[in-house]
C-alpha atoms as a PDB file:
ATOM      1  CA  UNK A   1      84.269 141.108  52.766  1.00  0.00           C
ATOM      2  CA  UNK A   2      80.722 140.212  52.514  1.00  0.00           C
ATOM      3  CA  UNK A   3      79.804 138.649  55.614  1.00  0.00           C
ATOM      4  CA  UNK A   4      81.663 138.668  58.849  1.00  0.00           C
ATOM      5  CA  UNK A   5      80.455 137.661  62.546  1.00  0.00           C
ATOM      6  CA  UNK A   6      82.309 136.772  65.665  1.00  0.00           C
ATOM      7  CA  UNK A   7      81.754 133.402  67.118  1.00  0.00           C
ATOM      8  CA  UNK A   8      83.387 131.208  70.003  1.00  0.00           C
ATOM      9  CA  UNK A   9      84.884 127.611  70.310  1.00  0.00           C
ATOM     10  CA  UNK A  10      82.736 125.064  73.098  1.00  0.00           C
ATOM     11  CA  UNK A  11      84.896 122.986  75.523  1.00  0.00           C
ATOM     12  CA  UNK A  12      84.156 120.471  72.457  1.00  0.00           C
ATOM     13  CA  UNK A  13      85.729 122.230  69.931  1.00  0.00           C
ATOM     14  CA  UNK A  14      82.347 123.110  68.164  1.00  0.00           C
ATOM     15  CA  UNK A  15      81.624 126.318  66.422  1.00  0.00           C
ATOM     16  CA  UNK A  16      78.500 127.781  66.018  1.00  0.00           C
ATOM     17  CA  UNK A  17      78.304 129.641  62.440  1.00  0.00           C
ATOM     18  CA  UNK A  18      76.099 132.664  63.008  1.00  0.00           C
ATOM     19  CA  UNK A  19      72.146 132.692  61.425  1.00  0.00           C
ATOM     20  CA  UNK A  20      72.988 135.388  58.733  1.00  0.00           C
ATOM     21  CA  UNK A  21      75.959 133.987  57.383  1.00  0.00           C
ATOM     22  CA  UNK A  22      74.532 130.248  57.301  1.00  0.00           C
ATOM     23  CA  UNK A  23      71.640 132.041  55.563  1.00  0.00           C
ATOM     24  CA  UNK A  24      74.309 134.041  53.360  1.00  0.00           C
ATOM     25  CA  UNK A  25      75.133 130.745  52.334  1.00  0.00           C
ATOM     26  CA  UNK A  26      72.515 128.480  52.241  1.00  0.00           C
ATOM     27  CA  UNK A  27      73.697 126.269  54.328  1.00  0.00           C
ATOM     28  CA  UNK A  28      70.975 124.033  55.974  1.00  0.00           C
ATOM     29  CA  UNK A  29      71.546 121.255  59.082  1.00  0.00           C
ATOM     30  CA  UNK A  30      73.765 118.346  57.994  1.00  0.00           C
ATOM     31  CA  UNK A  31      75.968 120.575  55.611  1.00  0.00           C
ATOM     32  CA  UNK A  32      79.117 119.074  54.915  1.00  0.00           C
ATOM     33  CA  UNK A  33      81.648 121.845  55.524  1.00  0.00           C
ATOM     34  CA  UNK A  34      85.760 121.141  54.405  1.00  0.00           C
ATOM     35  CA  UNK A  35      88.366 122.905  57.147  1.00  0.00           C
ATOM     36  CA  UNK A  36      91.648 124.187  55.114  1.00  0.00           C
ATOM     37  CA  UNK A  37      94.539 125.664  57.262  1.00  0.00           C
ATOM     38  CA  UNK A  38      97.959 127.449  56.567  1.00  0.00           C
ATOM     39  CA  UNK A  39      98.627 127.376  60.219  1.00  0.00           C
ATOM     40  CA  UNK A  40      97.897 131.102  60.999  1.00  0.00           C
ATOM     41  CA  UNK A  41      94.026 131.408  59.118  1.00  0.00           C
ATOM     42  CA  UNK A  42      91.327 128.655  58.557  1.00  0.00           C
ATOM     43  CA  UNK A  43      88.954 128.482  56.381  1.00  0.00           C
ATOM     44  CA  UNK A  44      85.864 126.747  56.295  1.00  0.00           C
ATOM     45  CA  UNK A  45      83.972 125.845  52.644  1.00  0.00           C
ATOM     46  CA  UNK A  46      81.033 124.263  51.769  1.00  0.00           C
ATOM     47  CA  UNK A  47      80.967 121.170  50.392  1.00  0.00           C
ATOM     48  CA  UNK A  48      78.340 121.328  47.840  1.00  0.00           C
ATOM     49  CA  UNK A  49      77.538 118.189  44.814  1.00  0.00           C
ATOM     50  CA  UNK A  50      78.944 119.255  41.402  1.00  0.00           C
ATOM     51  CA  UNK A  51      76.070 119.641  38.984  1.00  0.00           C
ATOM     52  CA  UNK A  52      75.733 116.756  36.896  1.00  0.00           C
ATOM     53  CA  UNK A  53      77.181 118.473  33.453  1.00  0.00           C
ATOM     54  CA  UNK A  54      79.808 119.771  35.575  1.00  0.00           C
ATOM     55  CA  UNK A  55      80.608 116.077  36.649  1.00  0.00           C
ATOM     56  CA  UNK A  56      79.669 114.981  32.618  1.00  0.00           C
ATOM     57  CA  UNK A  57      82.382 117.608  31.677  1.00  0.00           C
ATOM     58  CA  UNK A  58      85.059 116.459  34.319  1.00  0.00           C
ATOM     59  CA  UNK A  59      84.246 113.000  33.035  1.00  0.00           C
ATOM     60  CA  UNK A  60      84.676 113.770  29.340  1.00  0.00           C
ATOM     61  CA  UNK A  61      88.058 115.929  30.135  1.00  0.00           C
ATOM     62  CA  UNK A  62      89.164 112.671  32.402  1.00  0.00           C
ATOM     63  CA  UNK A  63      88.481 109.986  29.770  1.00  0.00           C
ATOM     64  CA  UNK A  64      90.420 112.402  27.011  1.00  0.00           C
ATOM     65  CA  UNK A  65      93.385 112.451  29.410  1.00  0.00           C
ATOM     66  CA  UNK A  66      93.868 109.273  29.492  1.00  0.00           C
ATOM     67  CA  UNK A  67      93.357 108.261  25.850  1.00  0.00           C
ATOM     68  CA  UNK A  68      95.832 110.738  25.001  1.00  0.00           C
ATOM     69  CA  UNK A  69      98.335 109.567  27.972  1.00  0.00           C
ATOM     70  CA  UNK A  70      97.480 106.199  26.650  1.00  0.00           C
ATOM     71  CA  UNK A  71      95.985 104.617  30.193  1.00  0.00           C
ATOM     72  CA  UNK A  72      95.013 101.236  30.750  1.00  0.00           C
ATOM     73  CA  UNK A  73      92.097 100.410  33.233  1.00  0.00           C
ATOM     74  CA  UNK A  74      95.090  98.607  34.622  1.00  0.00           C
ATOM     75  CA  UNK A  75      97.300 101.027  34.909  1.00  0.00           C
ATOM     76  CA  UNK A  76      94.658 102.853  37.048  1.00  0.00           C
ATOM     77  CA  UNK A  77      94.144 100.027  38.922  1.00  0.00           C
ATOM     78  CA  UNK A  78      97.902  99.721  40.053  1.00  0.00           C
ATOM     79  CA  UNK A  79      98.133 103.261  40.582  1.00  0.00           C
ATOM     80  CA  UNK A  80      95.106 102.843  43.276  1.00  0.00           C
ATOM     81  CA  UNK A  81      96.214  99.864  44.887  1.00  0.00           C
ATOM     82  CA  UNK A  82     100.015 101.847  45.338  1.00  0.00           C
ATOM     83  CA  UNK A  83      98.280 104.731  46.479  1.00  0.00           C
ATOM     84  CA  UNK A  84      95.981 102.999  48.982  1.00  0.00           C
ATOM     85  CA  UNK A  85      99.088 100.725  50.533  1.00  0.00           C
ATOM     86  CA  UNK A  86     100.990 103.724  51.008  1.00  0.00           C
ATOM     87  CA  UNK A  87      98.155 105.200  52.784  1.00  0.00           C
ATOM     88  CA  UNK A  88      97.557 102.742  55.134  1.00  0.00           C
ATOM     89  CA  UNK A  89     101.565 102.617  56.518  1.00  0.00           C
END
């Protein structure tokens, strides 16, 4: 394990991530940080923006999909729509 610290919980349920490993991980103030459990460990990753090929590539893969699953801008459109209706019940 590369970095490892001890840290404590405030009566607000704020953590303090020590100096070194912020450092470690170039994480600056106003770092967007994603919280993933499995009920017994957490772990906390950075939320970082994908480089712009690596969004060009996801693009390119995405648009490939769905030419070769034969998608409609409609059919994407009804899939959002279920999606956000079920979402909101």
């Amino acid at each position: 394990m590369k970095g490892m610290d001890v840290t404590t919980i405030s009566s607000k349920g704020q953590v303090v991530i020590p100096a070194s490993i912020r450092h470690e991980m170039g994480l600056l103030n106003g770092s967007k940080l994603m919280v993933l459990t499995d009920g017994d460990n957490m772990l906390l990753k950075p939320l970082r923006k994908p480089r712009l090929q690596a969004f060009q590539a996801l693009m390119k893969r995405s648009r490939q999909y769905a030419k070769e699953a034969k998608l409609k801008k409609s059919d994407v459109a009804k899939v959002l729509k279920k999606v956000r209706n079920e979402n909101r019940s």
